[in-house]
Each structure stands twice: as structure tokens, then as C-alpha cells.
PDB file of N, CA and C in Angstrom:
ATOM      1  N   UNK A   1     -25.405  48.402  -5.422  1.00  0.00           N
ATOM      2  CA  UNK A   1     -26.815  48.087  -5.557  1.00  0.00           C
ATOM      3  C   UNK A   1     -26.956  46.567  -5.656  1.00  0.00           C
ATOM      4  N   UNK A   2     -27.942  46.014  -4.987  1.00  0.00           N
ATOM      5  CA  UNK A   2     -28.024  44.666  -4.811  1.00  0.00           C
ATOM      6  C   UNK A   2     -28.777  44.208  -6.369  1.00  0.00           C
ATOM      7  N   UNK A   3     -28.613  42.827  -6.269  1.00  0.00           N
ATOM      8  CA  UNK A   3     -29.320  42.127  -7.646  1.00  0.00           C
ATOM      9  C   UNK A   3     -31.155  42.086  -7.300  1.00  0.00           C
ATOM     10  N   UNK A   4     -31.279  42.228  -6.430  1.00  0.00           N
ATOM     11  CA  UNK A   4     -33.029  42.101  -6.526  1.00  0.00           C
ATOM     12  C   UNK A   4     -33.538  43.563  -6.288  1.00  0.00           C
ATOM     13  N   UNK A   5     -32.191  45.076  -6.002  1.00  0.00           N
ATOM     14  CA  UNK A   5     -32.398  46.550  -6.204  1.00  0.00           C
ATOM     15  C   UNK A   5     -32.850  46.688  -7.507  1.00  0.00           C
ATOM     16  N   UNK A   6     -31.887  45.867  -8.440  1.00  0.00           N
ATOM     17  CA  UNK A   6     -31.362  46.267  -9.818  1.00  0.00           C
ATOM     18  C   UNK A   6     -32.562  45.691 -10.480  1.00  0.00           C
ATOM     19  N   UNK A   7     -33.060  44.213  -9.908  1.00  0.00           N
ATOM     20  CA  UNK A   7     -34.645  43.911 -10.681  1.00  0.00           C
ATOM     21  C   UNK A   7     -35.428  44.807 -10.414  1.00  0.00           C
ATOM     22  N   UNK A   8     -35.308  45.260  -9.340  1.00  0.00           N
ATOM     23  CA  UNK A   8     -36.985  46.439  -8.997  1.00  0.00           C
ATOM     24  C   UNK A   8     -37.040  47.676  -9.869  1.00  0.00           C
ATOM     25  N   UNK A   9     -36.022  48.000  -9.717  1.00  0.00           N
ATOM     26  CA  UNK A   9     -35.474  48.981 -11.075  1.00  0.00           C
ATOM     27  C   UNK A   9     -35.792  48.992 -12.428  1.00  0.00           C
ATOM     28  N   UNK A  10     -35.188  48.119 -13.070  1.00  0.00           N
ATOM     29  CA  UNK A  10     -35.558  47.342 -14.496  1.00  0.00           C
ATOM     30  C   UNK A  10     -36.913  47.344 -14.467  1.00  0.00           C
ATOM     31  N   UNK A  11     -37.465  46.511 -13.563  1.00  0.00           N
ATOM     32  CA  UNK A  11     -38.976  45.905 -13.926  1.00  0.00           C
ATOM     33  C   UNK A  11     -40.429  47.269 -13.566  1.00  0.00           C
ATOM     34  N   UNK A  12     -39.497  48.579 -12.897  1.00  0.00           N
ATOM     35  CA  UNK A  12     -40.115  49.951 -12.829  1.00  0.00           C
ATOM     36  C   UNK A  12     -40.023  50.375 -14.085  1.00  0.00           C
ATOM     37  N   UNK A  13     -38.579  50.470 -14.479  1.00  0.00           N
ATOM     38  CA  UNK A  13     -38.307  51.062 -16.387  1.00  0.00           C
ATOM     39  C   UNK A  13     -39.725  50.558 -17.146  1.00  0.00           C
ATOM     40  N   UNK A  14     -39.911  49.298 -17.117  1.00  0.00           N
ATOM     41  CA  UNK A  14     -40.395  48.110 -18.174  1.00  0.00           C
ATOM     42  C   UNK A  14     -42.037  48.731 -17.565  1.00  0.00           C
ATOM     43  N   UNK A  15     -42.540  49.194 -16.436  1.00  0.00           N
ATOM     44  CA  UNK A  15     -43.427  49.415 -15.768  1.00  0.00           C
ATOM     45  C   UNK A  15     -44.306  47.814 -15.567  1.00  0.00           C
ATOM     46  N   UNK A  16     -43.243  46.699 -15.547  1.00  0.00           N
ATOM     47  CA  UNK A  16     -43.662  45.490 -15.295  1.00  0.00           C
ATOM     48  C   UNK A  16     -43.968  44.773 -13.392  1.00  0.00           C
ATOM     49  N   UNK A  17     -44.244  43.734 -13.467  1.00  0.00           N
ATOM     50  CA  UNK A  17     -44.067  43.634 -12.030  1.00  0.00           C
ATOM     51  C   UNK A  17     -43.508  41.718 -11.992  1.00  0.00           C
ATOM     52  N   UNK A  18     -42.897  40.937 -11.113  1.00  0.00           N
ATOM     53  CA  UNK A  18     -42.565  39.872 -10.907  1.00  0.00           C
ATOM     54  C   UNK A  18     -43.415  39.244 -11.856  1.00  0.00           C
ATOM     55  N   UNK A  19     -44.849  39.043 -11.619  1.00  0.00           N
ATOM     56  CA  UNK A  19     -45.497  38.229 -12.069  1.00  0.00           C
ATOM     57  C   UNK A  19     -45.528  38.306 -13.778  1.00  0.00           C
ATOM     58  N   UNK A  20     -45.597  39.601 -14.618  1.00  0.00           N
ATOM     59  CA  UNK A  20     -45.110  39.422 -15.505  1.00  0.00           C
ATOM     60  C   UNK A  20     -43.610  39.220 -16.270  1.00  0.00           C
ATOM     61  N   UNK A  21     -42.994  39.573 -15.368  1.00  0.00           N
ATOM     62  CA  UNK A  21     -40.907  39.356 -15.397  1.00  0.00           C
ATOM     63  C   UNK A  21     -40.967  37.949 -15.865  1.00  0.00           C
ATOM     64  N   UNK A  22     -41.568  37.105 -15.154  1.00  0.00           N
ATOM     65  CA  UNK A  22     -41.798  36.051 -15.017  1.00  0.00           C
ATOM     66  C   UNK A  22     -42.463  34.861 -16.576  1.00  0.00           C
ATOM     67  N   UNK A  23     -43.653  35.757 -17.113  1.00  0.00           N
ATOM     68  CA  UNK A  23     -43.858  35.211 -18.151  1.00  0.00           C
ATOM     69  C   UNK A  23     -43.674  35.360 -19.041  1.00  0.00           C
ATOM     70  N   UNK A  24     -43.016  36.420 -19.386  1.00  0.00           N
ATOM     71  CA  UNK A  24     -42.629  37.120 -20.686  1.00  0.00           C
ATOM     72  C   UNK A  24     -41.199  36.418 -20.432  1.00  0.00           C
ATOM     73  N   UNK A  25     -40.333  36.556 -19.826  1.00  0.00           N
ATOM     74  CA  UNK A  25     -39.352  36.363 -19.516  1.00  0.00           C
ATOM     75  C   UNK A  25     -38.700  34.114 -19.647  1.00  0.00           C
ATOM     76  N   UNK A  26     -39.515  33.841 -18.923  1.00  0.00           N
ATOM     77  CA  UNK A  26     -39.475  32.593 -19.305  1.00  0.00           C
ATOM     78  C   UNK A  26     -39.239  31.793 -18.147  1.00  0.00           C
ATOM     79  N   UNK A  27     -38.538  32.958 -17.232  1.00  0.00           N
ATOM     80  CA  UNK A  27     -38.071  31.799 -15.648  1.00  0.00           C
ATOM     81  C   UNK A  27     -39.652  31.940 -14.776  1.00  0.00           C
ATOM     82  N   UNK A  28     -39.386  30.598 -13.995  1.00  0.00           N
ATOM     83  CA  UNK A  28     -40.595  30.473 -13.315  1.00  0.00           C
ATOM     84  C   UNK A  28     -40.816  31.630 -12.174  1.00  0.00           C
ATOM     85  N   UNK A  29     -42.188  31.801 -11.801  1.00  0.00           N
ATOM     86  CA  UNK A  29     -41.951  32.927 -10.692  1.00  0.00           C
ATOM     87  C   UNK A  29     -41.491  32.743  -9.629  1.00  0.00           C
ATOM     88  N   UNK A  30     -41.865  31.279  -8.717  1.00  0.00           N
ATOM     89  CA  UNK A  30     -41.019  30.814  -7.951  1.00  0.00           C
ATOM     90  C   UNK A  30     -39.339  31.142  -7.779  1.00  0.00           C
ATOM     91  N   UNK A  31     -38.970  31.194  -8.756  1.00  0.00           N
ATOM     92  CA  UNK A  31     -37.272  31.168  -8.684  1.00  0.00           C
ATOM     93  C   UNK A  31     -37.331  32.693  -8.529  1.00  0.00           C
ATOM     94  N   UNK A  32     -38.355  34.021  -9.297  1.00  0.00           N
ATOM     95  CA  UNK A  32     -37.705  35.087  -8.952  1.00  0.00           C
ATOM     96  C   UNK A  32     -38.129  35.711  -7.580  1.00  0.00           C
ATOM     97  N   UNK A  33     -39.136  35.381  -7.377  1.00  0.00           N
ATOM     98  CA  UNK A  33     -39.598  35.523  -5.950  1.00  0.00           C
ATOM     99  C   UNK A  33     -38.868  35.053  -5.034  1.00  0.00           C
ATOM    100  N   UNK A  34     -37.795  33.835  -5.323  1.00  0.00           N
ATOM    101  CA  UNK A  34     -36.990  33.229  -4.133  1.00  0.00           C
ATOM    102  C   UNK A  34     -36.147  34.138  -4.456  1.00  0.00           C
ATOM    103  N   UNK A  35     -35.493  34.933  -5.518  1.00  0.00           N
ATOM    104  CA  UNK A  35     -34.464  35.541  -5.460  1.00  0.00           C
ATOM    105  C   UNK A  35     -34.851  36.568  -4.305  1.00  0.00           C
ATOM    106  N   UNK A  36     -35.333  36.951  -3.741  1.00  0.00           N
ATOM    107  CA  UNK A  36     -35.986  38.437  -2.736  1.00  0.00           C
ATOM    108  C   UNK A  36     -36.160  37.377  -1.396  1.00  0.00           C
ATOM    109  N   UNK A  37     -36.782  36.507  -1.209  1.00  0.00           N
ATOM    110  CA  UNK A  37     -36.773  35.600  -0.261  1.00  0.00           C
ATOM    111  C   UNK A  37     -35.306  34.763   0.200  1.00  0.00           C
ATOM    112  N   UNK A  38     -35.074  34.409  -0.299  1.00  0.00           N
ATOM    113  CA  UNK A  38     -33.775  33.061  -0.341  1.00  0.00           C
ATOM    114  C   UNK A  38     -32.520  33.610  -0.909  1.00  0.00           C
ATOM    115  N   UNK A  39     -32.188  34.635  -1.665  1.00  0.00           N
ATOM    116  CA  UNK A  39     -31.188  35.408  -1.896  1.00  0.00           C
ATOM    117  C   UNK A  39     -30.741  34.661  -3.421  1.00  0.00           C
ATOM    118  N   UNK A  40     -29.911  35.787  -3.642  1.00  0.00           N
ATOM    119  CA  UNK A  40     -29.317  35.227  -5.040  1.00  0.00           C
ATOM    120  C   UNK A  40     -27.601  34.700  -5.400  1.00  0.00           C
ATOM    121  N   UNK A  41     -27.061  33.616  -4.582  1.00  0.00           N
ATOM    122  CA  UNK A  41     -25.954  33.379  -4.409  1.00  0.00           C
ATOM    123  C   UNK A  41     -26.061  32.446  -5.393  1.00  0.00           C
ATOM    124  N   UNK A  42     -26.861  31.628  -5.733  1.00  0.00           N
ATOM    125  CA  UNK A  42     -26.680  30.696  -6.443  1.00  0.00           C
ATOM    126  C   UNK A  42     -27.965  30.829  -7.711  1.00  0.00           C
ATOM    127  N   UNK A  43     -27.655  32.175  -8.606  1.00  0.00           N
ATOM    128  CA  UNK A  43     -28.431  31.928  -9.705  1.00  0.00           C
ATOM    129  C   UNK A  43     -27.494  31.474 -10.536  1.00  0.00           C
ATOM    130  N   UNK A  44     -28.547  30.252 -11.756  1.00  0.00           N
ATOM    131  CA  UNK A  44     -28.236  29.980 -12.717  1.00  0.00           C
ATOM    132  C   UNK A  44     -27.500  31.013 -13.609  1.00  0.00           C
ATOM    133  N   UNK A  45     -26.594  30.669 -14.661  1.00  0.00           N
ATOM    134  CA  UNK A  45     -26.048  31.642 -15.621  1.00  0.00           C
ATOM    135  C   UNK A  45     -27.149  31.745 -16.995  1.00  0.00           C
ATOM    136  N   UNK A  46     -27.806  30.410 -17.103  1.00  0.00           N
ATOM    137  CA  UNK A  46     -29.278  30.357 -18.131  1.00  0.00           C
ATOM    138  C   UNK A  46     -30.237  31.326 -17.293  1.00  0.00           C
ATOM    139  N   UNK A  47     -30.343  31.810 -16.378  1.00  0.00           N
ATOM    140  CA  UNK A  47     -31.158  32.163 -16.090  1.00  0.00           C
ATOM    141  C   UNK A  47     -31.286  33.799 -16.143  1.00  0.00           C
ATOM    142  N   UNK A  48     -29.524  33.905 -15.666  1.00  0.00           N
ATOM    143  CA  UNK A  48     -29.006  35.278 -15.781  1.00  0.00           C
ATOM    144  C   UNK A  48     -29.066  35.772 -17.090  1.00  0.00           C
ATOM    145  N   UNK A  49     -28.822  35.064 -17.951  1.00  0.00           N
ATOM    146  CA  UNK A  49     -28.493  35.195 -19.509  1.00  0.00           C
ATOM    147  C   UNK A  49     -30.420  35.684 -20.011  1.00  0.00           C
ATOM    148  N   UNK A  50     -30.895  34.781 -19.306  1.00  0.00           N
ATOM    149  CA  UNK A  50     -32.622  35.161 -19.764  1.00  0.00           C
ATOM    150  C   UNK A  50     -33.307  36.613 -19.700  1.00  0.00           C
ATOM    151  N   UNK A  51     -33.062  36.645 -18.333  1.00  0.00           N
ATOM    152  CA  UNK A  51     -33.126  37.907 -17.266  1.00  0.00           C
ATOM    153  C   UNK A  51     -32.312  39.353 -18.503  1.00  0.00           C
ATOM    154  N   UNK A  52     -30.856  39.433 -18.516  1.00  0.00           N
ATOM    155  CA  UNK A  52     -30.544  40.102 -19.186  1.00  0.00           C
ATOM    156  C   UNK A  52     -30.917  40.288 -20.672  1.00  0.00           C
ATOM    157  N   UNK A  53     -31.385  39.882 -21.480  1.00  0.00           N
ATOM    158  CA  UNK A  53     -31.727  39.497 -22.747  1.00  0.00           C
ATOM    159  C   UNK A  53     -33.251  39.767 -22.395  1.00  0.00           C
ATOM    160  N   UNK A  54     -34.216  39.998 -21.649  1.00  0.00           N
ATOM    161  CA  UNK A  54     -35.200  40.580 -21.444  1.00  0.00           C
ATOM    162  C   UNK A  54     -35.507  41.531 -21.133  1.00  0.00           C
ATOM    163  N   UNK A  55     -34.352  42.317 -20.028  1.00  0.00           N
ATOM    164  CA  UNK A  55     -34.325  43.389 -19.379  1.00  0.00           C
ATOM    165  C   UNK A  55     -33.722  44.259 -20.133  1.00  0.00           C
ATOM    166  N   UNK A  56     -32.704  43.705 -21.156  1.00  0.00           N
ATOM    167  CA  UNK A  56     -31.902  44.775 -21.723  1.00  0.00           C
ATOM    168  C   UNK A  56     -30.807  45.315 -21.307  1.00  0.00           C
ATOM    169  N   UNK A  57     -29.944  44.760 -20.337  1.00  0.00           N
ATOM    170  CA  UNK A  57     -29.253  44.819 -19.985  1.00  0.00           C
ATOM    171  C   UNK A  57     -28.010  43.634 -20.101  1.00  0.00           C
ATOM    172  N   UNK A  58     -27.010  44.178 -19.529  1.00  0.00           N
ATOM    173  CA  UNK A  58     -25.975  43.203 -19.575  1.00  0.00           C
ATOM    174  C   UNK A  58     -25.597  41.904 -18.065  1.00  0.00           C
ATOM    175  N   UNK A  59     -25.476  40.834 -18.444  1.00  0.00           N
ATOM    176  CA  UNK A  59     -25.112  39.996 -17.343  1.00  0.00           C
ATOM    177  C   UNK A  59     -24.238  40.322 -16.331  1.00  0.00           C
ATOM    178  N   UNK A  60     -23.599  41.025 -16.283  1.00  0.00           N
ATOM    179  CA  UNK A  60     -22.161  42.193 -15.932  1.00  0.00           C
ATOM    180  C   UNK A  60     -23.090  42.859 -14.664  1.00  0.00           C
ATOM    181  N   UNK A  61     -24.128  43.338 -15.053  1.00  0.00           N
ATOM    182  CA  UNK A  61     -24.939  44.364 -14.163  1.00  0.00           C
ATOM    183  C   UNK A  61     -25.651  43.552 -13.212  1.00  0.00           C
ATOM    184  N   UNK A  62     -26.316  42.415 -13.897  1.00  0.00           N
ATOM    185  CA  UNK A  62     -27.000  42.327 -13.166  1.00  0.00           C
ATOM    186  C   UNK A  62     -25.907  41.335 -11.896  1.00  0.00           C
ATOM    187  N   UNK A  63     -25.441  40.890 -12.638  1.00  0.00           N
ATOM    188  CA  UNK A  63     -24.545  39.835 -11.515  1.00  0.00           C
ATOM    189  C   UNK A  63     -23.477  40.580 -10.528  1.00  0.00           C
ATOM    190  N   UNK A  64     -23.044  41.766 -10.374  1.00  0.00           N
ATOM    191  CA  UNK A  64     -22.076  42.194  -9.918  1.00  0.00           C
ATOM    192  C   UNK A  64     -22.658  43.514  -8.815  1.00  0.00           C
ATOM    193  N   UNK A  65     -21.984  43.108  -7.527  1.00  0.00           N
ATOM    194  CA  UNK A  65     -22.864  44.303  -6.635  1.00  0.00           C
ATOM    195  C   UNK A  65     -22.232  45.615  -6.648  1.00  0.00           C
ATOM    196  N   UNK A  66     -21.004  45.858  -7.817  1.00  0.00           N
ATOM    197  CA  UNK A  66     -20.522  47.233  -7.991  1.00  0.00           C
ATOM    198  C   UNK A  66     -21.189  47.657  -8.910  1.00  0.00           C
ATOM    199  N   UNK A  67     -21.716  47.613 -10.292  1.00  0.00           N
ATOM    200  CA  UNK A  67     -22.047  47.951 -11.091  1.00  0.00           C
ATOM    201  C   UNK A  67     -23.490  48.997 -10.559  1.00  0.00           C
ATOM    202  N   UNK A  68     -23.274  50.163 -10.373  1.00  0.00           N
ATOM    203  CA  UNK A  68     -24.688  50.650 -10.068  1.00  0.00           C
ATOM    204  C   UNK A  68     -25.797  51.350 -11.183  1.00  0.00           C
ATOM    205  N   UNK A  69     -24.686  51.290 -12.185  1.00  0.00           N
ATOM    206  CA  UNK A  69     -25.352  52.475 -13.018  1.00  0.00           C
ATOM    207  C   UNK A  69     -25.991  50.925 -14.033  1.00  0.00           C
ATOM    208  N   UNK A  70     -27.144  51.130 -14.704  1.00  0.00           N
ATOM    209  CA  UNK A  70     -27.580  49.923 -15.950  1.00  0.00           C
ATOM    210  C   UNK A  70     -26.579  50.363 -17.307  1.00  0.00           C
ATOM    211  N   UNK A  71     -26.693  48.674 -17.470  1.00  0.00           N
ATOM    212  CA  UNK A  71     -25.873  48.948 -18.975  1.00  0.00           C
ATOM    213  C   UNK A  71     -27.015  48.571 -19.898  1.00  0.00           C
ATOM    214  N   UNK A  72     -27.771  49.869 -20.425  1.00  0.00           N
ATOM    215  CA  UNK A  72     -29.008  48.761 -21.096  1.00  0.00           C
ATOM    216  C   UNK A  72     -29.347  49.176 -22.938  1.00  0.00           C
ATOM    217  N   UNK A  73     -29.371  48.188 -23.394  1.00  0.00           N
ATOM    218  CA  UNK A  73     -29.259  48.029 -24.864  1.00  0.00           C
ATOM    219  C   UNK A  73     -30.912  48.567 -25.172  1.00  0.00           C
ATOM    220  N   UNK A  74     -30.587  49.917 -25.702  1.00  0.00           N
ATOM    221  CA  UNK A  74     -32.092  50.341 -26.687  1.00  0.00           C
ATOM    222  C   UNK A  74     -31.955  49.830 -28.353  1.00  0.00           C
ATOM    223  N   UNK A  75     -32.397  48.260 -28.568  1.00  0.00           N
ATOM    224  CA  UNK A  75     -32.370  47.945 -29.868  1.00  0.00           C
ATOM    225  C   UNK A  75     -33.489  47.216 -30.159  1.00  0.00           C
ATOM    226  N   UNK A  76     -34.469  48.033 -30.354  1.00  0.00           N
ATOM    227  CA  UNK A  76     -35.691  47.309 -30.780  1.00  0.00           C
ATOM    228  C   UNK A  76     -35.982  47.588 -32.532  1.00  0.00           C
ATOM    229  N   UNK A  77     -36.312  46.121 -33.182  1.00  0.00           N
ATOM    230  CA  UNK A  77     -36.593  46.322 -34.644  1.00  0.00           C
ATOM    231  C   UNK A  77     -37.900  45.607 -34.455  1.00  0.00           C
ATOM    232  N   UNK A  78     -38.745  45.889 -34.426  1.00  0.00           N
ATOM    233  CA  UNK A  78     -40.394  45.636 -34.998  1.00  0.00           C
ATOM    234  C   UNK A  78     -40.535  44.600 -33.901  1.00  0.00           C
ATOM    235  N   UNK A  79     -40.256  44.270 -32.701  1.00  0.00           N
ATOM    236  CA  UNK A  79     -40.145  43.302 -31.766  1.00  0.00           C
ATOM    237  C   UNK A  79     -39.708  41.962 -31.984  1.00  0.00           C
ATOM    238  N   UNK A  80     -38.802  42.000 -32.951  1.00  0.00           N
ATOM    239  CA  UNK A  80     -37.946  40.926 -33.073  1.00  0.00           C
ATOM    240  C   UNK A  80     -37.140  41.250 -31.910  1.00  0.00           C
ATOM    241  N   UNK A  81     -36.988  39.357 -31.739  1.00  0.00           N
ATOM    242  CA  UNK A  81     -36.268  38.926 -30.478  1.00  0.00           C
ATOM    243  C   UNK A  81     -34.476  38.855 -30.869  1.00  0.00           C
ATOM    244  N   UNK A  82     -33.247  39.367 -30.385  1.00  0.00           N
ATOM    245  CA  UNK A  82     -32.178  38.728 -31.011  1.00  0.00           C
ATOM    246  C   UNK A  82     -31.660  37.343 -30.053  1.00  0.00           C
ATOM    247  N   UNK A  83     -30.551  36.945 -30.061  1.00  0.00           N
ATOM    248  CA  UNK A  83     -29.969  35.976 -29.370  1.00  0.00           C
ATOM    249  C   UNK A  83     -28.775  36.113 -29.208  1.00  0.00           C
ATOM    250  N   UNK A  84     -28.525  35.683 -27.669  1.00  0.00           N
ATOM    251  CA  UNK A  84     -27.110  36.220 -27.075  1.00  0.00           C
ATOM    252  C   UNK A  84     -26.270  36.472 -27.996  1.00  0.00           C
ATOM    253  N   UNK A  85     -25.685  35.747 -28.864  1.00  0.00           N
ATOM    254  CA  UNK A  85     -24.905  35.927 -29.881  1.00  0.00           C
ATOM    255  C   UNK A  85     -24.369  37.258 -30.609  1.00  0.00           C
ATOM    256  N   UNK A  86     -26.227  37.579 -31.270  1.00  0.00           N
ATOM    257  CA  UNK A  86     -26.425  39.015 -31.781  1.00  0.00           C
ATOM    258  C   UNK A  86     -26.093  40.121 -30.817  1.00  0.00           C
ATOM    259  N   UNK A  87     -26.667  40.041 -29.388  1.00  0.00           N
ATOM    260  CA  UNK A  87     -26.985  40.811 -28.124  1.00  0.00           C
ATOM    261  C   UNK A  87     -25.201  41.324 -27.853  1.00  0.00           C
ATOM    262  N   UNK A  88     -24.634  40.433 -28.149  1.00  0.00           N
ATOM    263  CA  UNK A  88     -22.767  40.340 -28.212  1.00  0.00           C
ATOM    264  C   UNK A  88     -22.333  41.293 -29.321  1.00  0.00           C
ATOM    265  N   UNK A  89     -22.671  41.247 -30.456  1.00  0.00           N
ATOM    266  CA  UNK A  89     -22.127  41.717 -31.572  1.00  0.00           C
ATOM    267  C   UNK A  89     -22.600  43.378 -31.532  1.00  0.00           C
ATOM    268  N   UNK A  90     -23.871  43.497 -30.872  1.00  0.00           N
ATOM    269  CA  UNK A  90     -24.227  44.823 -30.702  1.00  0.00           C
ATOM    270  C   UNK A  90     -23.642  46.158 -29.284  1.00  0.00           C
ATOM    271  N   UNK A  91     -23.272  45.134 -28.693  1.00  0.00           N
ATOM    272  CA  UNK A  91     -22.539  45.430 -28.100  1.00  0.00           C
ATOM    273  C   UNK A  91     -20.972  45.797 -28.363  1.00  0.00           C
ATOM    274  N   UNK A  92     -20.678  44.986 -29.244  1.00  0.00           N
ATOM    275  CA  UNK A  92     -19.225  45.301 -29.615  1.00  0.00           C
ATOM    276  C   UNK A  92     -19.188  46.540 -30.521  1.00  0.00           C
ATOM    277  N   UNK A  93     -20.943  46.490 -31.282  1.00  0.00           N
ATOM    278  CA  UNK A  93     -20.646  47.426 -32.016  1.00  0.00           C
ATOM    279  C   UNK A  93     -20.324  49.276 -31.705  1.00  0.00           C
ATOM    280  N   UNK A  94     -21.487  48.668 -30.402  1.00  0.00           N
ATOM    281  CA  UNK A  94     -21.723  50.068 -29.739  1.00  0.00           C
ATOM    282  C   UNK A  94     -20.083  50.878 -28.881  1.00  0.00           C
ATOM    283  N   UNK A  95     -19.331  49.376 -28.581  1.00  0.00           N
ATOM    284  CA  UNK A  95     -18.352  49.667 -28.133  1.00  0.00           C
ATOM    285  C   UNK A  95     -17.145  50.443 -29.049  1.00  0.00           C
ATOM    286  N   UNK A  96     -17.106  50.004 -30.406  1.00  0.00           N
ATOM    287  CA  UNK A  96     -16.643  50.437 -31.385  1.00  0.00           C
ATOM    288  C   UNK A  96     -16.651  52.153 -31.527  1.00  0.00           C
ATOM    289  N   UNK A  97     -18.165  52.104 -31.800  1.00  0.00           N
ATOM    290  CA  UNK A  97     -18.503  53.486 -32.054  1.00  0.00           C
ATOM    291  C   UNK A  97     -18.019  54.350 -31.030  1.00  0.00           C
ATOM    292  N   UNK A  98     -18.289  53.805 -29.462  1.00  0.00           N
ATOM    293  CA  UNK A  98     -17.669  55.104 -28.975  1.00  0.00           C
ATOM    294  C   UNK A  98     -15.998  54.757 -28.729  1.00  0.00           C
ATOM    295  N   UNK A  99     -15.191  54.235 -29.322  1.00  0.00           N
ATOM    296  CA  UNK A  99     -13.889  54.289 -29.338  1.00  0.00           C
ATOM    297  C   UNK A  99     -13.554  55.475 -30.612  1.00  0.00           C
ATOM    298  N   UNK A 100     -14.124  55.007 -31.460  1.00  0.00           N
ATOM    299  CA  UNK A 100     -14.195  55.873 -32.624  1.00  0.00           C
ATOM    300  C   UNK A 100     -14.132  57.356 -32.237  1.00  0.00           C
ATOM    301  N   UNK A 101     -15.463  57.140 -31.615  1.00  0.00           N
ATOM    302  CA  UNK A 101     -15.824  59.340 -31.166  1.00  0.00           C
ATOM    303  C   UNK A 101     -14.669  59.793 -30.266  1.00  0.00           C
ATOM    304  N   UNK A 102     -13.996  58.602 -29.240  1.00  0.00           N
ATOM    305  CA  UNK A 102     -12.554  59.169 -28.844  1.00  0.00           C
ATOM    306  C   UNK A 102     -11.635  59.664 -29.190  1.00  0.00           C
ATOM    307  N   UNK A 103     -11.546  58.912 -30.619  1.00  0.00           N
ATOM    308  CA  UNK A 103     -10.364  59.019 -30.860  1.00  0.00           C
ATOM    309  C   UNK A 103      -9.852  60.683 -31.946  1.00  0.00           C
TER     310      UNK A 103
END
């Protein structure tokens, strides 16, 4: 699945469209609209990092044209925002847990 499949996707979940991706999100619309126009060989990693951290998903997904299935984080507390950092740690946590149920 291509990277501007995987936005149309996301931004269907979100029932959003470019123009709001765009302001909520923080990147200009120009840049995501060129992503569909002009292609996405050369996105920023700030930008990727934005994108994922909005979408709920992981940078992994969106950047990689194998990944088809979403990797997407349901962690909402009262609409607090976290930061990559946190977005990392919850992830590890989640990773934890299901090592755990493996084992």
C-alpha cells in the first residue's frame, strides 16, 4: 500500500479530509497535497513524526510500502496530546504486554 493509500485511509478512520489533516496536524497543505501530486520520496522525518503522532499510527507504517496492515495507538486521556517520547514508551508498553500473554 502506497504512503498517500495509507493517508486516504487514516484520514477516512479520522472521517477527516487534507484540508483538515493539514490544520490540526500542523504541516502545511501544500506539502500534503504535493505528497499525491509530486510523490513522497523525499518527506521530511519532522514531518513524518507529525503525521504519525496525529494519525495514530507508527512512522514504520506510514514510511514503508510493505507495511499494509495500520499500526495504530488507541490512547486517548481527556485529549491530552503525548510526545514522541511518551508515544515510544506506550508502545513498548503495549509490546510488553503482548510478550507477556505469549508466554
Amino acid at each position: 500500500m502506497s504512503f498517500t493509500d495509507k493517508l486516504d485511509a487514516l484520514m477516512a478512520e479520522k472521517g477527516i479530509n487534507k484540508s483538515v489533516l493539514s490544520k490540526e496536524s500542523g504541516i502545511p497543505y501544500t506539502t500534503i497535497a504535493g505528497f499525491y501530486t509530486k510523490g513522497t520520496d523525499n518527506v521530511k522525518l519532522s514531518t513524518l513524526k507529525k503525521l504519525s503522532s496525529y494519525l495514530g499510527c507508527t512512522i514504520d507504517y506510514l514510511a514503508d510500502d510493505e507495511h499494509d496492515e495500520p499500526t495504530t495507538l488507541a490512547a486517548h486521556f481527556d485529549g491530552e496530546e503525548y510526545t514522541e517520547s511518551e508515544l515510544d514508551e506506550i508502545r513498548q508498553f503495549a509490546e510488553f504486554v503482548k510478550n507477556k500473554r505469549a508466554k
